[in-house]
Protein backbone atom coordinates (compact mmCIF):
# COMPACT_ATOMS: atom_id res chain seq x y z
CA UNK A 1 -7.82 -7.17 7.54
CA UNK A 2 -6.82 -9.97 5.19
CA UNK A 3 -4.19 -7.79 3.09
CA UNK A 4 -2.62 -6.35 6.38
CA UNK A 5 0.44 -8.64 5.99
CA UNK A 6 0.68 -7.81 2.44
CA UNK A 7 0.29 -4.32 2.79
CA UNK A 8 3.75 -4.49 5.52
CA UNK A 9 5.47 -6.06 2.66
CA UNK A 10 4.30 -3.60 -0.17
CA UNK A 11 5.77 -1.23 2.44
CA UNK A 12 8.87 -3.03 2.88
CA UNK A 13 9.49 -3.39 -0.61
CA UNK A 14 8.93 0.08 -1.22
CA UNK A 15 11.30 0.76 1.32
CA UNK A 16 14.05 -1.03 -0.93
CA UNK A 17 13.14 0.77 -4.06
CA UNK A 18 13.63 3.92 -2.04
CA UNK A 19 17.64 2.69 -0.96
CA UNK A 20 18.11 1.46 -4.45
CA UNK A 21 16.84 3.62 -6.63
CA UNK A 22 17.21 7.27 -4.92
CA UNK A 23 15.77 9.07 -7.73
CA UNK A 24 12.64 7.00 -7.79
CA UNK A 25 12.45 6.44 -4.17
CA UNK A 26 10.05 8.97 -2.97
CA UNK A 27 7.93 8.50 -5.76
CA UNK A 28 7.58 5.15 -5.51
CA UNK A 29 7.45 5.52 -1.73
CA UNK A 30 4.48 8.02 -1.44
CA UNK A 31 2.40 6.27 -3.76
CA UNK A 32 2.43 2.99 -2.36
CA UNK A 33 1.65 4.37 1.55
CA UNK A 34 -0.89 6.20 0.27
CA UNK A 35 -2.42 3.61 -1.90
CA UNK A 36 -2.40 1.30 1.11
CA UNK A 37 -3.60 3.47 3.34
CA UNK A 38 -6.76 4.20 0.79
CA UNK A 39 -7.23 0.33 0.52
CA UNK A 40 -6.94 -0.72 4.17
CA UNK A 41 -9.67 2.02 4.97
CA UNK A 42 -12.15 1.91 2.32
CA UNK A 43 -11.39 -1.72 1.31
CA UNK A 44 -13.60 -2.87 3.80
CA UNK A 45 -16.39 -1.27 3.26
CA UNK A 46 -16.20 -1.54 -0.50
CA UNK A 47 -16.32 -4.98 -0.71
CA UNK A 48 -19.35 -5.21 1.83
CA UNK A 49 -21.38 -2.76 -0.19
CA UNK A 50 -20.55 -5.05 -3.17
CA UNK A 51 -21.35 -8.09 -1.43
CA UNK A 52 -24.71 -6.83 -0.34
């Protein structure tokens, strides 16, 4: 829950890679929505199974 606000500017930023850099943009695009999604699911519970 912590890195939600980060997360909408990793997206953001991503966004303006995308409308800058055309040839890079769906690269760069795909792999930080997916890596965000990954982290904002199993983030949670990876750090409690660490912390326990």
């Amino acid at each position: 829950m912590a890195l939600t606000p980060q997360a909408g500017i990793a997206m953001g930023m991503a966004l303006l890679v995308a409308e800058r850099f055309p040839d890079y943009g769906t690269l760069v695009l795909s792999t930080v929505v997916v890596s965000t999604v990954f982290f904002e699911l199993l983030g949670p519970f990876l750090v409690r199974h660490v912390l326990r």
